[in-house]
N, C-alpha and C. Protein backbone atom coordinates (compact mmCIF):
# COMPACT_ATOMS: atom_id res chain seq x y z
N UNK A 1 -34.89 -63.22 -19.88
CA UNK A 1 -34.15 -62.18 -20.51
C UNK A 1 -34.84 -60.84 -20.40
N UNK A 2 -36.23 -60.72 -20.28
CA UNK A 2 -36.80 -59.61 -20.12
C UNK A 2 -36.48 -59.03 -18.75
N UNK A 3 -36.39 -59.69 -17.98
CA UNK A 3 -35.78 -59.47 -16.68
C UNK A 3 -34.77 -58.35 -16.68
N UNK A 4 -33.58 -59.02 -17.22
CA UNK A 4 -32.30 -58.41 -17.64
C UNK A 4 -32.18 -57.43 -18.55
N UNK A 5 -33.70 -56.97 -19.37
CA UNK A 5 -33.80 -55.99 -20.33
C UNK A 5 -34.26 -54.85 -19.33
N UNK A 6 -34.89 -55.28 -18.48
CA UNK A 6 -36.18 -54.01 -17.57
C UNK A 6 -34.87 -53.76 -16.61
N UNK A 7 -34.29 -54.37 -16.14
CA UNK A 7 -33.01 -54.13 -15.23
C UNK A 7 -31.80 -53.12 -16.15
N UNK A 8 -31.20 -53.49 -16.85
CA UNK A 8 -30.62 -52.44 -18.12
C UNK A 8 -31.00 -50.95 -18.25
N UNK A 9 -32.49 -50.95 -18.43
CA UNK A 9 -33.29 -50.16 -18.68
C UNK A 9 -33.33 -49.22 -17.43
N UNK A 10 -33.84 -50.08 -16.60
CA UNK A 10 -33.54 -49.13 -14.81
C UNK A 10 -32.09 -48.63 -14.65
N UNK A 11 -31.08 -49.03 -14.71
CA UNK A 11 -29.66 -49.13 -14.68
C UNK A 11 -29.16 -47.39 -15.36
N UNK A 12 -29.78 -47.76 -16.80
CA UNK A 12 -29.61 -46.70 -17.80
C UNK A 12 -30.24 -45.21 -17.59
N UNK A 13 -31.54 -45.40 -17.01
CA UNK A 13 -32.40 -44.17 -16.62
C UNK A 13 -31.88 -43.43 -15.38
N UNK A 14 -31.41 -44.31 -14.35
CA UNK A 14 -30.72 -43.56 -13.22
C UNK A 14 -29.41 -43.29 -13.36
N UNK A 15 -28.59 -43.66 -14.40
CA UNK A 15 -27.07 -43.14 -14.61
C UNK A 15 -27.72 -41.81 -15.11
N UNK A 16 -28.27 -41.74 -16.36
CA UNK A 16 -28.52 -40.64 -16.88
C UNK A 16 -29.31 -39.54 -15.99
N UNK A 17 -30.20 -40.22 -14.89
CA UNK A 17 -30.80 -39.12 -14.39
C UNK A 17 -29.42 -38.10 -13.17
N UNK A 18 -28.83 -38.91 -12.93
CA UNK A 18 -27.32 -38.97 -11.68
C UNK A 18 -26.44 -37.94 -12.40
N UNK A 19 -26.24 -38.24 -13.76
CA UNK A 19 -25.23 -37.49 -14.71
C UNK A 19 -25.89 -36.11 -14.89
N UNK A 20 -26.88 -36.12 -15.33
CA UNK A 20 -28.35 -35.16 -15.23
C UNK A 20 -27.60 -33.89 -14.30
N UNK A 21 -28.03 -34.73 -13.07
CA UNK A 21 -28.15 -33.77 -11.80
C UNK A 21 -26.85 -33.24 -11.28
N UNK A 22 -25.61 -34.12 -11.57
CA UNK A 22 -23.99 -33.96 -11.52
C UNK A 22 -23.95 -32.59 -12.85
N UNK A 23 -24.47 -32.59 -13.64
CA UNK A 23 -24.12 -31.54 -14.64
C UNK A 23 -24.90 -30.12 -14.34
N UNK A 24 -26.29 -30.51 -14.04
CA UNK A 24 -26.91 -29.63 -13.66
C UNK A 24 -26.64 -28.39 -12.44
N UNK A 25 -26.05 -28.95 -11.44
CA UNK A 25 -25.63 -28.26 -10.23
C UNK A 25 -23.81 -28.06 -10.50
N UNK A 26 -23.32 -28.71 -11.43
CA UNK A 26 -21.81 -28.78 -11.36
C UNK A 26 -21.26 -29.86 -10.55
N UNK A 27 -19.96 -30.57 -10.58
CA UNK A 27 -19.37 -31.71 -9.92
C UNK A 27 -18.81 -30.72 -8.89
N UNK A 28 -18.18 -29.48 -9.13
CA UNK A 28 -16.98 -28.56 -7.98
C UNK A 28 -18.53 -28.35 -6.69
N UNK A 29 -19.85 -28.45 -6.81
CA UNK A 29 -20.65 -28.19 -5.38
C UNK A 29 -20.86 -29.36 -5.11
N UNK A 30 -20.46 -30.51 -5.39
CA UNK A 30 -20.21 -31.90 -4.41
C UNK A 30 -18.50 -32.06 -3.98
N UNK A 31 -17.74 -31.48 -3.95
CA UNK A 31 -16.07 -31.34 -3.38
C UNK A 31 -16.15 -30.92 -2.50
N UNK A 32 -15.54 -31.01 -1.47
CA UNK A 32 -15.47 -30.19 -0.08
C UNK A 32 -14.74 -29.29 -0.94
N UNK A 33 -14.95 -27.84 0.06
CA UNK A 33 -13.59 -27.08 -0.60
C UNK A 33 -12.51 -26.93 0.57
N UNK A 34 -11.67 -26.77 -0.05
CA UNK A 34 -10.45 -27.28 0.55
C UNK A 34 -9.59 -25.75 0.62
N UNK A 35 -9.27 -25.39 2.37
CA UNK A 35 -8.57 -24.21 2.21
C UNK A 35 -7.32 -24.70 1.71
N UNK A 36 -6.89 -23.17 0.81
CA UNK A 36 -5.19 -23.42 0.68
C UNK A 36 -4.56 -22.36 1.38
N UNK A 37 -3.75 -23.01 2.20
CA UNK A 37 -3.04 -21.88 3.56
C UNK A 37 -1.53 -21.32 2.67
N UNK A 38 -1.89 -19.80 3.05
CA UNK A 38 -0.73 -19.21 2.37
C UNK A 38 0.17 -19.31 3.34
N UNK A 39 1.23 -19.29 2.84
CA UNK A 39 2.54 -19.09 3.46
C UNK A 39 3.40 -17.64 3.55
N UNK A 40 3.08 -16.68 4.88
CA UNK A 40 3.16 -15.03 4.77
C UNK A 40 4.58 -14.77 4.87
N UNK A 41 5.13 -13.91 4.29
CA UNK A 41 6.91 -14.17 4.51
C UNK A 41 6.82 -13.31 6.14
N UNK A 42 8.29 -13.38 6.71
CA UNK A 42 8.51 -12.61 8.25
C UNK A 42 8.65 -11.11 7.57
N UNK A 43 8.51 -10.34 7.25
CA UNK A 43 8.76 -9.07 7.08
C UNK A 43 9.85 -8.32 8.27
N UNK A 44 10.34 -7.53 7.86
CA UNK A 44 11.71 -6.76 9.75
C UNK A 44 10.76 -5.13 9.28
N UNK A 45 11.18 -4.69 10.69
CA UNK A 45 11.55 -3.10 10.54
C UNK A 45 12.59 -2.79 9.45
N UNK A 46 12.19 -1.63 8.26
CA UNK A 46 12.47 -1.18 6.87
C UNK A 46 12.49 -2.23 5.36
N UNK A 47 11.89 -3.04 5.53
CA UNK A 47 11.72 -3.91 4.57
C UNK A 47 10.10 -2.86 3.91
N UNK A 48 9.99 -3.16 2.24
CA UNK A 48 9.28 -2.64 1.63
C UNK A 48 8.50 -3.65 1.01
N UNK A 49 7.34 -3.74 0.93
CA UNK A 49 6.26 -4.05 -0.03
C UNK A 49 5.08 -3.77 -0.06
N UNK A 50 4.71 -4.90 -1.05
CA UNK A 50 3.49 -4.10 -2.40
C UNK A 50 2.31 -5.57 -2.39
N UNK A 51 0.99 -5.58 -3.03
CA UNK A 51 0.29 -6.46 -2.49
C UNK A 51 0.08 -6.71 -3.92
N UNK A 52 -0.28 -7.77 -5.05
CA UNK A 52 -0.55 -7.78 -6.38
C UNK A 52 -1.49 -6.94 -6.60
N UNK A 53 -1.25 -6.49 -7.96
CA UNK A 53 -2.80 -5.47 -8.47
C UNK A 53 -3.22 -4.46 -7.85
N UNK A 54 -1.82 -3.90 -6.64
CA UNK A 54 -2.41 -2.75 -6.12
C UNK A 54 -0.99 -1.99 -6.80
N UNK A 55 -0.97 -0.57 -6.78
CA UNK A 55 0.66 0.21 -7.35
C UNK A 55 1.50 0.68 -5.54
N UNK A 56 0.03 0.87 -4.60
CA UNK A 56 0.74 1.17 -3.45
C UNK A 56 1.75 -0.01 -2.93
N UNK A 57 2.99 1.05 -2.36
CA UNK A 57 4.42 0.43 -1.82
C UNK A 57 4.27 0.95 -0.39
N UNK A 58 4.10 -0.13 0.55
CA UNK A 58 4.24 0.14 1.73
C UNK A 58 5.96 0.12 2.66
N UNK A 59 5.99 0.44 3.76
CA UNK A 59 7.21 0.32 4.29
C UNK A 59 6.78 0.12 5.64
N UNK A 60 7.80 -0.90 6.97
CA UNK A 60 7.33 -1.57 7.58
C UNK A 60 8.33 -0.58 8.62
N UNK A 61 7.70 -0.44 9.49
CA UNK A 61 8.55 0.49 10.28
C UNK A 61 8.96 0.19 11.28
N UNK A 62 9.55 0.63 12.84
CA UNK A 62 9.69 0.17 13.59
C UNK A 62 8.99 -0.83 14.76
N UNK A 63 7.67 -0.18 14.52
CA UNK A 63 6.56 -0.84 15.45
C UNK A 63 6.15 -2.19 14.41
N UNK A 64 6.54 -2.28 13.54
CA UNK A 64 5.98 -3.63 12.55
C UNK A 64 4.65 -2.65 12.15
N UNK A 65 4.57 -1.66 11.97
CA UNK A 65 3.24 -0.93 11.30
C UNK A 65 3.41 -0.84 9.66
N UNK A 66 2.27 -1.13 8.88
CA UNK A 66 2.84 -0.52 7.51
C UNK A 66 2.19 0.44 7.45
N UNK A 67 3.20 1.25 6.77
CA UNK A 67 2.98 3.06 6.31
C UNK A 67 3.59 3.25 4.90
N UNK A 68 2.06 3.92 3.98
CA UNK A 68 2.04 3.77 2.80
C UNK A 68 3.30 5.20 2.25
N UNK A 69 3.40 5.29 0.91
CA UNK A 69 4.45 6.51 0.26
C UNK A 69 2.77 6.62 -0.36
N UNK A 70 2.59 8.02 -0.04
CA UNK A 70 0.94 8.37 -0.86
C UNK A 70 1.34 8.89 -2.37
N UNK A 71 2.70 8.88 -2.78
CA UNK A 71 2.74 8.80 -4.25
C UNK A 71 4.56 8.14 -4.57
N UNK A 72 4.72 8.37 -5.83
CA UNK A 72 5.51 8.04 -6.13
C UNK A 72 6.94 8.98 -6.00
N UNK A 73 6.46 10.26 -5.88
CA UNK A 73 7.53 11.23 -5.49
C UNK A 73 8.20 11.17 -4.07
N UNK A 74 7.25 10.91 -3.10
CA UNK A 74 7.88 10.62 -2.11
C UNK A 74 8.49 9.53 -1.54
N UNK A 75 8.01 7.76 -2.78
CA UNK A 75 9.05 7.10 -2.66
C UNK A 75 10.48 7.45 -2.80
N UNK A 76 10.47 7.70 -4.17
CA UNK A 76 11.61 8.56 -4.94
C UNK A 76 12.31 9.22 -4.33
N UNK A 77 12.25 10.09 -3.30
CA UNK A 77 13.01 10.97 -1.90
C UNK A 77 13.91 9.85 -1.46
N UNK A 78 13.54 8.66 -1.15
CA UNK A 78 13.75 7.58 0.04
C UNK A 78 14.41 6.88 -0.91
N UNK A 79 14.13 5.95 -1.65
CA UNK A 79 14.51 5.03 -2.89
C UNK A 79 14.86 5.61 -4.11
N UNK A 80 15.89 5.16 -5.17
CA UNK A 80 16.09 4.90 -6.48
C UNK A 80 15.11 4.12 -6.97
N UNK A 81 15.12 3.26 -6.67
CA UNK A 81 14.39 2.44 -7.82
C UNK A 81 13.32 1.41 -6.91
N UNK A 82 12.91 0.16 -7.27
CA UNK A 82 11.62 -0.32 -6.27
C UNK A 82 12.09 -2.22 -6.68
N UNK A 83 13.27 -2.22 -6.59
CA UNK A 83 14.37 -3.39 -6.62
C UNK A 83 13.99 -3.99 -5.20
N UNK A 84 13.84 -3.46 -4.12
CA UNK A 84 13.49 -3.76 -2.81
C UNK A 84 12.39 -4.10 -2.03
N UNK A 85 11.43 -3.89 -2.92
CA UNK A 85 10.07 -4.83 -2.62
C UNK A 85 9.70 -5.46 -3.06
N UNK A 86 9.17 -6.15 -2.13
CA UNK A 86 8.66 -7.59 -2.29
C UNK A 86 6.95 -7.66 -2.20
N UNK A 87 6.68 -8.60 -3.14
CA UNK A 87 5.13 -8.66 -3.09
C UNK A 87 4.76 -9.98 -2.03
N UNK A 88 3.67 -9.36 -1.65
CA UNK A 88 3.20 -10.44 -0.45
C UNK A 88 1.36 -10.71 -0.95
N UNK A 89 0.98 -11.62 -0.01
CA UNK A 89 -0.44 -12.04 -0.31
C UNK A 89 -1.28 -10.83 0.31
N UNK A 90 -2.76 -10.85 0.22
CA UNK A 90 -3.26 -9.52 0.64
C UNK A 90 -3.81 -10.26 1.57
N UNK A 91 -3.54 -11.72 2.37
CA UNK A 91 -4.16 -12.00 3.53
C UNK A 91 -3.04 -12.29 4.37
N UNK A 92 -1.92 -11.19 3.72
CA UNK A 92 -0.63 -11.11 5.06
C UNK A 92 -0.76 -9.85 5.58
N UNK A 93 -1.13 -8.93 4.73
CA UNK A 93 -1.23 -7.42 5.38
C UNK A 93 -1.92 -7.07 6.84
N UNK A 94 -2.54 -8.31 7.05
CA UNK A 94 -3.14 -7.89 8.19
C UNK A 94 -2.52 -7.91 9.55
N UNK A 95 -1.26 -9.01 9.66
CA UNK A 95 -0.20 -8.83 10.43
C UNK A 95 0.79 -7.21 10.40
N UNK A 96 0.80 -6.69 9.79
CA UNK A 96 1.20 -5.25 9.76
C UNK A 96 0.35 -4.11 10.09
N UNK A 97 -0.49 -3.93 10.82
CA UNK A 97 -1.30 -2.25 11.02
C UNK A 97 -1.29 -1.08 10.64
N UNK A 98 -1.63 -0.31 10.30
CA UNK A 98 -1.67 0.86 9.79
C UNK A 98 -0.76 2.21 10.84
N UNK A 99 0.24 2.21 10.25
CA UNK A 99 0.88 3.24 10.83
C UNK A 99 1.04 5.02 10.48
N UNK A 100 0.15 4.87 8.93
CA UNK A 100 -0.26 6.07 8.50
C UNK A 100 1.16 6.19 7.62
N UNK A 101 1.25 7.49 6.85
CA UNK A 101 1.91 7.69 5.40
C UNK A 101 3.53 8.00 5.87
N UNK A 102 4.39 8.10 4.87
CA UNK A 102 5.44 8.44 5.25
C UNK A 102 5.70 9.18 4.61
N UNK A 103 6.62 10.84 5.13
CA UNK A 103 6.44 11.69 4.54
C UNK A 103 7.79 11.91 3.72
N UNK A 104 7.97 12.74 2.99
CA UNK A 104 9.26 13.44 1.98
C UNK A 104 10.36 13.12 2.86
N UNK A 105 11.48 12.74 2.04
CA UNK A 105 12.69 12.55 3.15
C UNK A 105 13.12 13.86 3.02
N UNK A 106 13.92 14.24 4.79
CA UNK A 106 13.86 15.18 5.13
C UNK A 106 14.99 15.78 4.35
N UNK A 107 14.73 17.38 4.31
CA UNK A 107 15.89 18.18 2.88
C UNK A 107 15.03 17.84 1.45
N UNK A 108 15.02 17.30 1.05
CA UNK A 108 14.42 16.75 -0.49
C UNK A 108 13.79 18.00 -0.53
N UNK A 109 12.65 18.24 -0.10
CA UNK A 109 11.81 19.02 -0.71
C UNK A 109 11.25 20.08 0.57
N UNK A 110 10.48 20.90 0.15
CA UNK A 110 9.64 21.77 0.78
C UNK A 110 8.20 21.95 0.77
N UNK A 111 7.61 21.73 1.39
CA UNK A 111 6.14 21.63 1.50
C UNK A 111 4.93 22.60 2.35
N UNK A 112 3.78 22.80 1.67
CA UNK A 112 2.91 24.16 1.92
C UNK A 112 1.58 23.37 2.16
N UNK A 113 0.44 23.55 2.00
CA UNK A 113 -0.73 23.37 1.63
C UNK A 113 -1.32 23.86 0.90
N UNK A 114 -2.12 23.73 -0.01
CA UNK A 114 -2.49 24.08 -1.16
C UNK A 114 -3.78 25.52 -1.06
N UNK A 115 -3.84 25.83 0.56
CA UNK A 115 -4.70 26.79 0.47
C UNK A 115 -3.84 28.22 1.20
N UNK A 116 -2.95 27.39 2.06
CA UNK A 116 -2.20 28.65 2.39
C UNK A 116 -0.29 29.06 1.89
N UNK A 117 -0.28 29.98 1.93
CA UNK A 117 0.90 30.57 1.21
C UNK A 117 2.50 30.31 2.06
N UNK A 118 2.19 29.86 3.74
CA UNK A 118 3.34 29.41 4.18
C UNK A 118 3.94 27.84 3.48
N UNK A 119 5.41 28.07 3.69
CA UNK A 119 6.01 27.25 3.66
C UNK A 119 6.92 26.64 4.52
N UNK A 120 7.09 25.46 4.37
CA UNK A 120 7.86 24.25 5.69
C UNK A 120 9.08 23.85 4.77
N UNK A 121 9.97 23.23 5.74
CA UNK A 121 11.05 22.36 5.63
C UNK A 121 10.22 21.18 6.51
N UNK A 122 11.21 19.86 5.44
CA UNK A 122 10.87 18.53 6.25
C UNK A 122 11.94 17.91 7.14
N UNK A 123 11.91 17.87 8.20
CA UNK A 123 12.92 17.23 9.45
C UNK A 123 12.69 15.92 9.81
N UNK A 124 13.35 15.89 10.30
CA UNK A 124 13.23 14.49 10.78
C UNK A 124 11.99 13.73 11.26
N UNK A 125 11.83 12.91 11.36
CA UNK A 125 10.72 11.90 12.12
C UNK A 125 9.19 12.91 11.72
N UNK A 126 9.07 13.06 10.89
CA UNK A 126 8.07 13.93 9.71
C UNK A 126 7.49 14.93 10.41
N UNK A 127 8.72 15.26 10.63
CA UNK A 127 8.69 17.23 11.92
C UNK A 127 8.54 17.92 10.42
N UNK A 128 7.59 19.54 10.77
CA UNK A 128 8.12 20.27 9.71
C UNK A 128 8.35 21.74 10.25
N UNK A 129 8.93 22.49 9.94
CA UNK A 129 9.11 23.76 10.58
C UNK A 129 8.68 24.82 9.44
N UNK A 130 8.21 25.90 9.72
CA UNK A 130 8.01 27.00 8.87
C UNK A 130 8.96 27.77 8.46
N UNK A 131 9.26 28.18 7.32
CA UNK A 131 10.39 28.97 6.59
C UNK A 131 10.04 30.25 6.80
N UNK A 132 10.60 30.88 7.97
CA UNK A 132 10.13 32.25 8.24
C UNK A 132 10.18 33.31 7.20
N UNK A 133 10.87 33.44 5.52
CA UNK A 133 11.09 34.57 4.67
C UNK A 133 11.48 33.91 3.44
N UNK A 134 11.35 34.41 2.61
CA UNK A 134 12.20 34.13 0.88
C UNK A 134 13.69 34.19 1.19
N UNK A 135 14.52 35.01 2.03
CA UNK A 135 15.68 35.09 2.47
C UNK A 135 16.23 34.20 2.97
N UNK A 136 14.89 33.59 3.77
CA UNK A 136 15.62 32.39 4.68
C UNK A 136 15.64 30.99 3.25
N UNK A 137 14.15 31.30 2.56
CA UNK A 137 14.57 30.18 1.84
C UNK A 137 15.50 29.74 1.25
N UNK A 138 16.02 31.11 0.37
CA UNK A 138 17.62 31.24 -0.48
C UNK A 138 18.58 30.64 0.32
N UNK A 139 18.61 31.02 1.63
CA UNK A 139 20.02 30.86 2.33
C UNK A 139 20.09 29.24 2.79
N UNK A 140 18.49 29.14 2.58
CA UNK A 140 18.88 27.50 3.39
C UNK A 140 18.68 26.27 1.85
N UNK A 141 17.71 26.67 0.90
CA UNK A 141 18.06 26.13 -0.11
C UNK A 141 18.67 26.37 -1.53
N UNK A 142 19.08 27.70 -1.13
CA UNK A 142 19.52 27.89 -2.74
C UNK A 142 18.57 28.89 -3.35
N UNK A 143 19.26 29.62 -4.83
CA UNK A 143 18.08 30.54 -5.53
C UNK A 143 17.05 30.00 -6.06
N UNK A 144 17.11 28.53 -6.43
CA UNK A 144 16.29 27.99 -6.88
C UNK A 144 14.94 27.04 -5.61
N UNK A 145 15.56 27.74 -4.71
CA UNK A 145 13.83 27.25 -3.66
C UNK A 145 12.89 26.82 -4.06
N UNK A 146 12.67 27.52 -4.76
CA UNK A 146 10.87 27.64 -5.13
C UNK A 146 10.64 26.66 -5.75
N UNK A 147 11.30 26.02 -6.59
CA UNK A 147 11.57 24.26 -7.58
C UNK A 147 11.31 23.35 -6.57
N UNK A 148 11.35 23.31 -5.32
CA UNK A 148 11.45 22.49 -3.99
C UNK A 148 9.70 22.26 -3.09
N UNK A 149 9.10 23.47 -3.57
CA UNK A 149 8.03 23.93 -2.80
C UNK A 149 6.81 22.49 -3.30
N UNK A 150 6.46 21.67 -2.57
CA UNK A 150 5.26 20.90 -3.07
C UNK A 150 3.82 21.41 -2.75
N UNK A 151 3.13 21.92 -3.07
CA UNK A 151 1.72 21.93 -3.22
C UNK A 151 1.10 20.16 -2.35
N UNK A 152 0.13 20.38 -1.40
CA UNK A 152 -0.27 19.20 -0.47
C UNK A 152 -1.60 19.44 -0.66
N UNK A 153 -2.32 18.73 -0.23
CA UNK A 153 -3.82 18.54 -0.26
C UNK A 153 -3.74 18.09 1.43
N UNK A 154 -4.56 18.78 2.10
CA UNK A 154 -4.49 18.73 2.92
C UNK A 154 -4.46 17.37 3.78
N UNK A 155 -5.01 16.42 2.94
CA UNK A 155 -5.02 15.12 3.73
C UNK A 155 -3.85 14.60 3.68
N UNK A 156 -3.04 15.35 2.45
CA UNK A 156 -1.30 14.26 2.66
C UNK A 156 -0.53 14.87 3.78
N UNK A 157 -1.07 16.21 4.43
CA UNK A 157 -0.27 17.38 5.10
C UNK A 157 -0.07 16.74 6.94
N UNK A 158 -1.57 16.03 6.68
CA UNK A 158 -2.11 14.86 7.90
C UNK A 158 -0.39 14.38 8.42
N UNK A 159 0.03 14.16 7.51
CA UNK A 159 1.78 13.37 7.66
C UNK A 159 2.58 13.85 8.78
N UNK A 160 2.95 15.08 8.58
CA UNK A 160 3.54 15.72 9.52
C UNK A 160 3.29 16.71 10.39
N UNK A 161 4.18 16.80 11.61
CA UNK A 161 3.76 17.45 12.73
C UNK A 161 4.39 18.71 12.87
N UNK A 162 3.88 20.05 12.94
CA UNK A 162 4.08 21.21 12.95
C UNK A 162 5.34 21.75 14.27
N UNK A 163 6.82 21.39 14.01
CA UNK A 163 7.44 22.31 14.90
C UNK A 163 7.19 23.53 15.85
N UNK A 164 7.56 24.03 16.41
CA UNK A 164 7.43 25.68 16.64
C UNK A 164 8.41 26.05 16.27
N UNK A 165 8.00 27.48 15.87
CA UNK A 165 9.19 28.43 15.78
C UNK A 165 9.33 28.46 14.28
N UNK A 166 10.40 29.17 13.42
CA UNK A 166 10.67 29.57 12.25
C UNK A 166 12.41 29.52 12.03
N UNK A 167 12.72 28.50 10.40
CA UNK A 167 13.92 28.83 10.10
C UNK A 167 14.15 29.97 9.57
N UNK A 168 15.01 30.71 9.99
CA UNK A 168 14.96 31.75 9.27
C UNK A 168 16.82 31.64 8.97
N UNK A 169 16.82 30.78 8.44
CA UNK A 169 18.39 30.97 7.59
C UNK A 169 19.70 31.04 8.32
N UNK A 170 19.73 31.60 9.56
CA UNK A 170 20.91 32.35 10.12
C UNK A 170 21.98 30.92 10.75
């Protein structure tokens, strides 16, 4: 029986030392870890989304590039409301490339830079042309122009590409 007591005894000291070392290091660093493969939706050219925990709303453009709205005003130009995006994983974004910002839809608004005193209209395909006079502005937007004029920081201005030439109303 002493046999069977010293055997017990051995039995008991190495569970506990096993349990020991299972607690000590944690049971999850003896698991393999196991990828879990996301499933990325197909996104098209003009479909919109957003990645969790970020507020930026991207838009998918023709080349399959995403191109961010650098605020909420210039969603707002384009969209009512944000009914139309869809959230995706942030290890799908990488199938989409960076196609750079998208600017004011064109008419909405009017835009300057914040160091110089000219002002643009926004055209198409994020063309902008210079508003050759206050005259021209009136005639092409109204008395109230100047309500239209956005102030840019130069890095949002990055957006669009400088026409030649001047509207001048006529």
């Amino acid at each position: 029986m002493t046999d069977l007591l010293k055997l017990g005894k051995k039995v008991f000291t190495m569970s506990v030392v096993v349990v020991t070392i299972l607690w000590s290091v944690g049971v999850a660093a003896l698991v393999p870890v196991v990828a879990v493969a996301v499933e990325c939706p197909v996104l098209e050219a003009g479909d919109l989304f957003k990645i969790p925990g970020n507020t930026a709303v991207y838009y998918v453009n023709a080349d399959m590039e995403r191109m961010y709205f650098f605020n909420s005003e210039v969603y707002h130009t384009w969209y009512e409301d944000f009914s139309g995006v869809v959230t995706i994983d942030p290890t799908c974004v990488a199938a989409y490339p960076s196609g750079g910002g998208v600017s004011y839809l064109p008419g909405s608004v009017l835009v300057k830079t914040v160091i110089s005193p000219n002002v643009y209209a926004v055209l198409p395909n994020a063309d902008i042309k210079k508003v050759g006079s206050e005259a021209a502005a009136k005639a092409l937007y109204g008395d109230n122009w100047s309500k239209l004029v956005r102030d840019l920081p130069d890095i949002y201005f990055d957006v669009f590409d400088e026409a030649s030439g001047e509207l001048n109303g006529t």
